[in-house]
N, C-alpha and C. Protein backbone atom coordinates (compact mmCIF):
# COMPACT_ATOMS: atom_id res chain seq x y z
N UNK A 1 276.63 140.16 138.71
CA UNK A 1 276.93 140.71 140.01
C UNK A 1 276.55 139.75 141.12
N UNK A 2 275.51 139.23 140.88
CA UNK A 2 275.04 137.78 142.45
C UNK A 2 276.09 136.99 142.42
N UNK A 3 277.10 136.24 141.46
CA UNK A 3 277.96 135.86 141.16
C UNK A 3 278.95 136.51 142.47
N UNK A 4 279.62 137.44 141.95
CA UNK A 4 280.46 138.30 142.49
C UNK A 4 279.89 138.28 144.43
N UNK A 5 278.92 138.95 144.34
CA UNK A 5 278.41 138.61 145.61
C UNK A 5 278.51 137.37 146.53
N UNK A 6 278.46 136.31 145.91
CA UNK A 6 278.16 135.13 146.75
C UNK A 6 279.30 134.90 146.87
N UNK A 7 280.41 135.04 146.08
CA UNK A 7 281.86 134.89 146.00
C UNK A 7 282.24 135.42 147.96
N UNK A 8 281.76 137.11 147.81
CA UNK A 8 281.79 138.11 149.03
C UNK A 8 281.83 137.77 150.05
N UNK A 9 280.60 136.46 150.56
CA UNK A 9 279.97 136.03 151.40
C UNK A 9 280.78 135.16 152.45
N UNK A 10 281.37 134.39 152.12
CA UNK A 10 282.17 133.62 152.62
C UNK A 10 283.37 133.68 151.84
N UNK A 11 284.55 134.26 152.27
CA UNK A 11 285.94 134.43 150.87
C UNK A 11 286.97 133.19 151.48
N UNK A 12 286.63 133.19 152.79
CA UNK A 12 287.60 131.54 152.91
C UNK A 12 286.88 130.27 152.67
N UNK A 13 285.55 130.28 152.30
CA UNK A 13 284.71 128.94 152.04
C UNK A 13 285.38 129.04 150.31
N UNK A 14 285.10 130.08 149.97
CA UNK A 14 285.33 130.32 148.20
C UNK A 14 286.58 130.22 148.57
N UNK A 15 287.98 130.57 148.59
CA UNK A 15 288.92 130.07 149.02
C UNK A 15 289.36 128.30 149.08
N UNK A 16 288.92 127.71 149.76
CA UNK A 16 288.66 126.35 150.05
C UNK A 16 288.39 126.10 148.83
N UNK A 17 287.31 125.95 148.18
CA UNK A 17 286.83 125.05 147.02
C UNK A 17 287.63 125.54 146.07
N UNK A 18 288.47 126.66 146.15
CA UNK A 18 289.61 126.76 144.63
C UNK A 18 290.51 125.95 144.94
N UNK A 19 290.70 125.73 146.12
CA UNK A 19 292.34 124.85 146.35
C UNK A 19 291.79 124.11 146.24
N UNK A 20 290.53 123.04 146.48
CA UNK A 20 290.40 122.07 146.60
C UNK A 20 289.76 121.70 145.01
N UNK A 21 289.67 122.63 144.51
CA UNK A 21 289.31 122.34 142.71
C UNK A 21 290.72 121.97 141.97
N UNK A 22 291.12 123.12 142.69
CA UNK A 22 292.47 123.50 141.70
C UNK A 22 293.66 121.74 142.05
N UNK A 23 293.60 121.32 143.39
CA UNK A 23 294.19 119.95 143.73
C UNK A 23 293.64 118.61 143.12
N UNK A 24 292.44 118.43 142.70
CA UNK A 24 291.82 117.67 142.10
C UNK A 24 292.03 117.70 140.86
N UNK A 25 292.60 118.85 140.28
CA UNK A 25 292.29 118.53 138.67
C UNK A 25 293.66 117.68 138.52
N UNK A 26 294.57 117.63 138.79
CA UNK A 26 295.70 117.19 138.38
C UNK A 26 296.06 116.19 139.60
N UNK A 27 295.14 115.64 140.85
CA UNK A 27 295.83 114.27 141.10
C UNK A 27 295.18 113.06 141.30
N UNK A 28 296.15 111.79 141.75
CA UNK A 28 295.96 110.66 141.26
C UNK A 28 295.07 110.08 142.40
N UNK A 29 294.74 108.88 141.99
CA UNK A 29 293.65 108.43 143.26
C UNK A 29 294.27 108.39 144.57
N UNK A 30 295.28 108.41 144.98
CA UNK A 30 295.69 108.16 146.54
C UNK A 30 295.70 109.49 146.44
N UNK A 31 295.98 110.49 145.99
CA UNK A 31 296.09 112.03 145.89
C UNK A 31 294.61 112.12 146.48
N UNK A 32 293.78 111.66 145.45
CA UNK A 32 292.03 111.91 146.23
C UNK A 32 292.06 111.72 147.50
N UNK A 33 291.95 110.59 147.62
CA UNK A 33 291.48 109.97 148.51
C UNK A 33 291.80 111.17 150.14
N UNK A 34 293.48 111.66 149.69
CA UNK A 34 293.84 112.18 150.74
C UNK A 34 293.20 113.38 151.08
N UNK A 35 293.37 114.30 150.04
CA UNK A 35 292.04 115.52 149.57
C UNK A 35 290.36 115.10 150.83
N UNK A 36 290.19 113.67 149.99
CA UNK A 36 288.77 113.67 150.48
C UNK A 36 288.79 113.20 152.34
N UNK A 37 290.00 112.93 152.56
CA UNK A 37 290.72 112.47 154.54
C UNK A 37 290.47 114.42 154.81
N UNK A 38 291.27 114.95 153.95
CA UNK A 38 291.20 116.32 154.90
C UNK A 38 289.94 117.10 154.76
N UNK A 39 288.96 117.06 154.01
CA UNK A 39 288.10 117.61 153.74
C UNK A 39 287.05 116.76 154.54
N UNK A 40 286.88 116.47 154.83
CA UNK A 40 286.00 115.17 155.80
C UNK A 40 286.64 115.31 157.37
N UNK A 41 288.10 116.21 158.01
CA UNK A 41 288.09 115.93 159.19
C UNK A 41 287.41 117.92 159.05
N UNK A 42 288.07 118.48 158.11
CA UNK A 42 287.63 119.92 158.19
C UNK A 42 285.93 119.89 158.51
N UNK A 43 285.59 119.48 157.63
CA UNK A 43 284.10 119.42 157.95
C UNK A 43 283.50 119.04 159.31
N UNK A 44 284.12 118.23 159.88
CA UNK A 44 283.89 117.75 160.99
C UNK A 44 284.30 118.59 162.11
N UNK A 45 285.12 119.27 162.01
CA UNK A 45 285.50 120.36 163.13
C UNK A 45 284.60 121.16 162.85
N UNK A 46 284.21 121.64 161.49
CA UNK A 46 283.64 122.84 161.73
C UNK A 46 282.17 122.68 162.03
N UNK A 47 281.79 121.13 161.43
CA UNK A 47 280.11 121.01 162.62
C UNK A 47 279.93 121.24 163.86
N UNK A 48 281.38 120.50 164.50
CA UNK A 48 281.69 120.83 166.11
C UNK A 48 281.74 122.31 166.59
N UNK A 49 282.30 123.25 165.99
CA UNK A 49 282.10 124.53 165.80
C UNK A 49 280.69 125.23 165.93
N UNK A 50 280.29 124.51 164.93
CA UNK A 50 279.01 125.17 164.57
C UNK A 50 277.41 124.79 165.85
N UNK A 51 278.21 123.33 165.87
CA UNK A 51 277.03 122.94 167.06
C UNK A 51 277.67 123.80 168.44
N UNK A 52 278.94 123.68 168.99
CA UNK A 52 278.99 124.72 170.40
C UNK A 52 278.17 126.39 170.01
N UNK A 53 277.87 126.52 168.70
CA UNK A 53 277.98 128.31 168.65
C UNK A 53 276.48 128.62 168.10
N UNK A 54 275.88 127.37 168.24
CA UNK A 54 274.71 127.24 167.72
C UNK A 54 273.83 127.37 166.16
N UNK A 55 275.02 127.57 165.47
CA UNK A 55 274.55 127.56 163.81
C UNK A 55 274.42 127.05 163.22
N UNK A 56 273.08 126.04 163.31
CA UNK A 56 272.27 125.44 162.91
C UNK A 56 272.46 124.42 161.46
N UNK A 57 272.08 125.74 160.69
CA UNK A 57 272.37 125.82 159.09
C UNK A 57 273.53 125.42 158.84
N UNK A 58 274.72 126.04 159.37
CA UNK A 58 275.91 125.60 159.53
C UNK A 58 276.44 124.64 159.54
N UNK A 59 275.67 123.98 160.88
CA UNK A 59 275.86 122.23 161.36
C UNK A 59 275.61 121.38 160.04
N UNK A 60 274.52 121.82 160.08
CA UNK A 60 273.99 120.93 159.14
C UNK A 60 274.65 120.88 157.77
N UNK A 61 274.75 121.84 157.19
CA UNK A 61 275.71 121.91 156.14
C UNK A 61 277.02 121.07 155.78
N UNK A 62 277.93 121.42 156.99
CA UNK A 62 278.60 120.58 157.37
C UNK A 62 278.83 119.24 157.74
N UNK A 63 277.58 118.55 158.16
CA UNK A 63 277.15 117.23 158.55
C UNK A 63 276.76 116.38 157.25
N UNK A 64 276.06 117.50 156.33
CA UNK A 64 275.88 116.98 154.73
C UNK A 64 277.01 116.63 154.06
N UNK A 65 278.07 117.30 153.87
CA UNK A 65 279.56 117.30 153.58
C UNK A 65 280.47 116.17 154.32
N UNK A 66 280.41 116.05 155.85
CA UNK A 66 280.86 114.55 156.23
C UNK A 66 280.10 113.73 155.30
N UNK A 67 278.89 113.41 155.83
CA UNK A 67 278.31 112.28 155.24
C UNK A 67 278.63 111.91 153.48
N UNK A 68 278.17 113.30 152.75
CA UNK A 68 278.92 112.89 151.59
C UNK A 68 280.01 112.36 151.52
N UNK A 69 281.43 112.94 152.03
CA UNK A 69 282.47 112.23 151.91
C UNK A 69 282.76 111.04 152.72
N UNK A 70 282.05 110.20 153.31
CA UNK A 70 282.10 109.10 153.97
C UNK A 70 281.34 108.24 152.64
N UNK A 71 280.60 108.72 152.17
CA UNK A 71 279.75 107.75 151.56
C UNK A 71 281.08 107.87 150.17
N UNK A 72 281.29 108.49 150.01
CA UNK A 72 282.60 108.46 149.05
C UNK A 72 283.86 107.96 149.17
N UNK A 73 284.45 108.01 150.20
CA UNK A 73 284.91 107.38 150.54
C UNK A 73 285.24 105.19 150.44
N UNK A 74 283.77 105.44 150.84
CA UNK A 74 282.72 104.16 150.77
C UNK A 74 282.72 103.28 149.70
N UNK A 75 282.32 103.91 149.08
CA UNK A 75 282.26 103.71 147.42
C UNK A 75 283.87 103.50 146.58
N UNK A 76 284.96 104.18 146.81
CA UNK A 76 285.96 103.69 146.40
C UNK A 76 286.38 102.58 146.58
N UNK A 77 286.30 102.54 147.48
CA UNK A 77 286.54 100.43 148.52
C UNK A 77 286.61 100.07 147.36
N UNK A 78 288.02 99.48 147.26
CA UNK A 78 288.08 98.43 146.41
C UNK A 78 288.14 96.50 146.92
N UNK A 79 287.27 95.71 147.34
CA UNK A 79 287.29 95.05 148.21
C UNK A 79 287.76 93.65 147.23
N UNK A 80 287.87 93.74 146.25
CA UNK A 80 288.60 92.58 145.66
C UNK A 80 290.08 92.40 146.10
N UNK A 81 290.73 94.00 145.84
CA UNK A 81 291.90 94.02 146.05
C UNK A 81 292.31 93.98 147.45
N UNK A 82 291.23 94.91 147.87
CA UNK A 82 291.66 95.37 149.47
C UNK A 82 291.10 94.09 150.34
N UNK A 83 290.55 93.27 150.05
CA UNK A 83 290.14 92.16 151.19
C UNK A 83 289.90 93.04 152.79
N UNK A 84 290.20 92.30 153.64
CA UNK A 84 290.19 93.07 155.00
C UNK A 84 290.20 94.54 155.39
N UNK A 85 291.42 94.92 154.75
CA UNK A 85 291.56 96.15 155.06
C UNK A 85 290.15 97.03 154.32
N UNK A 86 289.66 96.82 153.19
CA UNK A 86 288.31 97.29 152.78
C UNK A 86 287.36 97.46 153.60
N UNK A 87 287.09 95.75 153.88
CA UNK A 87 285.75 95.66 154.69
C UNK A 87 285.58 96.23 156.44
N UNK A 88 287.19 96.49 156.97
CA UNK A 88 287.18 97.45 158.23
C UNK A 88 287.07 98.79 157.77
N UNK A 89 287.59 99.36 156.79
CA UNK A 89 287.20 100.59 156.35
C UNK A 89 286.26 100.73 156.24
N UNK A 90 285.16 100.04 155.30
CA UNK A 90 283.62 100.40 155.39
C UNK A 90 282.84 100.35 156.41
N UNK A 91 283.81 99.13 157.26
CA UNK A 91 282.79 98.97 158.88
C UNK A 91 282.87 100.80 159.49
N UNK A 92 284.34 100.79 159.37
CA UNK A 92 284.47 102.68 159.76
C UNK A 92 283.41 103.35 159.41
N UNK A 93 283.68 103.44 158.45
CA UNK A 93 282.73 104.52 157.30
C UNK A 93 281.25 104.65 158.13
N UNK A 94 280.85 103.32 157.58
CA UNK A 94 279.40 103.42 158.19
C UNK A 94 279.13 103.80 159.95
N UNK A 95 280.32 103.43 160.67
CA UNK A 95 280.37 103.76 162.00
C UNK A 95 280.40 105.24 162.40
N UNK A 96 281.24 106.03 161.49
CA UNK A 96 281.32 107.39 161.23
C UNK A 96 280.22 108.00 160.56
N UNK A 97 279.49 107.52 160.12
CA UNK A 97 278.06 108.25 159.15
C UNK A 97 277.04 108.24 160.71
N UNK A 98 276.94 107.19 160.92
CA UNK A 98 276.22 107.20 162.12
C UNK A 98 276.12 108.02 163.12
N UNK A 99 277.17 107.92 163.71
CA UNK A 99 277.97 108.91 164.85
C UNK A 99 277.96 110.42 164.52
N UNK A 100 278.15 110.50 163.31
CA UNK A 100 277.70 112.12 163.09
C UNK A 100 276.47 112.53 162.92
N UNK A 101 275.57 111.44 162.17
CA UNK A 101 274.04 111.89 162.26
C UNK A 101 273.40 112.03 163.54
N UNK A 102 273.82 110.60 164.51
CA UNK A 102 273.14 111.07 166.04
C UNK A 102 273.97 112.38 166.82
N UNK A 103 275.25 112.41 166.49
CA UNK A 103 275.67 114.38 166.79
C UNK A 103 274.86 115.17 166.52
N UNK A 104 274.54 115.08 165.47
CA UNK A 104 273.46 116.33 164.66
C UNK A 104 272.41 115.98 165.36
N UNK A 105 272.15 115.27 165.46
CA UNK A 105 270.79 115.35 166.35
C UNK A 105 270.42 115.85 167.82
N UNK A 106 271.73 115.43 168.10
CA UNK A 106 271.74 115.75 169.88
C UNK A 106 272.03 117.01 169.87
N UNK A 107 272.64 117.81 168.93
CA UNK A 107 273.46 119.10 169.08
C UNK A 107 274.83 118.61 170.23
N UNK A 108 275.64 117.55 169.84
CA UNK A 108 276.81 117.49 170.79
C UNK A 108 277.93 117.70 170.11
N UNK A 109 278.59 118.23 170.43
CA UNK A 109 280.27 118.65 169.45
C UNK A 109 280.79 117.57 169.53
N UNK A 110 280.67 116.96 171.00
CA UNK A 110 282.17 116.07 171.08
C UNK A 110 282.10 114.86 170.03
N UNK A 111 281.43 114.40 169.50
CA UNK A 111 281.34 112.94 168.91
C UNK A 111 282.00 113.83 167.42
N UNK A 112 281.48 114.41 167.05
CA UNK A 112 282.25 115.15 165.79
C UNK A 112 283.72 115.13 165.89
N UNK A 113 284.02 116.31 167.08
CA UNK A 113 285.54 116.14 167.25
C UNK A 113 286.52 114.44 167.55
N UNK A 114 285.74 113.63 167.92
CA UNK A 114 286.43 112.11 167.95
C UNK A 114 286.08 111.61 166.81
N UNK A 115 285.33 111.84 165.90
CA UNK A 115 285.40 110.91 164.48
C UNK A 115 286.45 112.00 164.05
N UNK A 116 286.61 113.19 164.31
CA UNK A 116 287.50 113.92 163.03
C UNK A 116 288.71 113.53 163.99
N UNK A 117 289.45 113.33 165.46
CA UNK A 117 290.35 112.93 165.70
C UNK A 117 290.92 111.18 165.12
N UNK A 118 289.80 110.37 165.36
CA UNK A 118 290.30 108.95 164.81
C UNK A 118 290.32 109.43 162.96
N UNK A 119 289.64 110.04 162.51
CA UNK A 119 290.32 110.13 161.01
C UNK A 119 291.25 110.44 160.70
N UNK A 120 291.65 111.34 161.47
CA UNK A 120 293.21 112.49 161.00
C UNK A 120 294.15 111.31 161.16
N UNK A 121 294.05 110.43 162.01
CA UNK A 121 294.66 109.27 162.26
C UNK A 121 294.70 108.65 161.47
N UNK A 122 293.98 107.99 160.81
CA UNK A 122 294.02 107.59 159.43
C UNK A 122 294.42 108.52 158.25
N UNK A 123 294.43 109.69 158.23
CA UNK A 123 294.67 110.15 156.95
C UNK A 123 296.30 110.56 157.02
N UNK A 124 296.90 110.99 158.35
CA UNK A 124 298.04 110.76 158.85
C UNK A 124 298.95 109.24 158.44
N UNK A 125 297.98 108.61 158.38
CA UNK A 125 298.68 107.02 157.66
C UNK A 125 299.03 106.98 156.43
N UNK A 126 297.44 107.45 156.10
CA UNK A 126 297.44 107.54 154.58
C UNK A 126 299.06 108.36 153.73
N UNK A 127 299.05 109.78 154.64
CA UNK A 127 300.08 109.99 154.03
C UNK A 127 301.54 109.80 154.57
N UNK A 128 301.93 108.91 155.87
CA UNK A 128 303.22 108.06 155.17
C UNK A 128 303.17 107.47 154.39
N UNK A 129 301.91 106.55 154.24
CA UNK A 129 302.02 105.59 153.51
C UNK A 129 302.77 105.93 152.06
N UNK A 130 301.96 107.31 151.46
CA UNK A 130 302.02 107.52 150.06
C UNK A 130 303.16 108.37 149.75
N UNK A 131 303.84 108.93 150.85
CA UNK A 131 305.46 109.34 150.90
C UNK A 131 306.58 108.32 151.49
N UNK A 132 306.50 106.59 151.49
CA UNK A 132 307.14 105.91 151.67
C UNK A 132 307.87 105.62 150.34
């Protein structure tokens, strides 16, 4: 029954992690990658969210979840192949880990909402790119 319950608690967070289970099992790495672009700007709105409305726990939660997926992100870099384009991505990355930790700190939305606007930008690339 706690099972069932925690399910209760949040039904669009539980929601979320089925689509986002259920999309992962069956795709390919640019498939990830894109998964991990939208799940990384979501998160980021909803810290911004959470810091105007004051929920704390929330923020933070959320700020754990950027950072994870930045650092994941991170870690895929393939910089043999990718030369340049890698090593500006990671310059990103780490520019974006930053910028959200001093958000969280200040309690300011806006820096959240401009890393999740310059990402969507990128993940917007990402997918012409991968429907060209």
């Amino acid at each position: 029954m706690a099972y069932a319950s925690a399910l209760a608690r949040d039904p669009a967070h539980t929601s979320r992690r089925i689509d986002a289970a259920g999309r992962t099992a069956t795709a390919d790495a640019p498939a990830l990658v894109q998964l991990l672009y939208e799940e990384l700007v979501a998160a980021l709105r909803a810290a911004a969210w959470a810091c105007e409305h004051r929920r704390h726990a929330q923020k933070s939660e959320r700020v754990q979840r950027a950072t994870a997926i930045l650092f994941a992100l991170d870690a895929g870099l393939d910089f043999d192949s990718g030369g340049e384009v890698s090593a500006t991505l990671a310059r990103l990355y780490a520019g974006a880990r930053s910028t959200v930790l001093k958000a969280a700190l200040k309690d300011d939305p806006a820096p959240f909402r401009d890393t999740a606007a310059t990402l969507e930008e990128i993940a917007a690339a990402w997918r012409q790119a991968r429907a060209a």
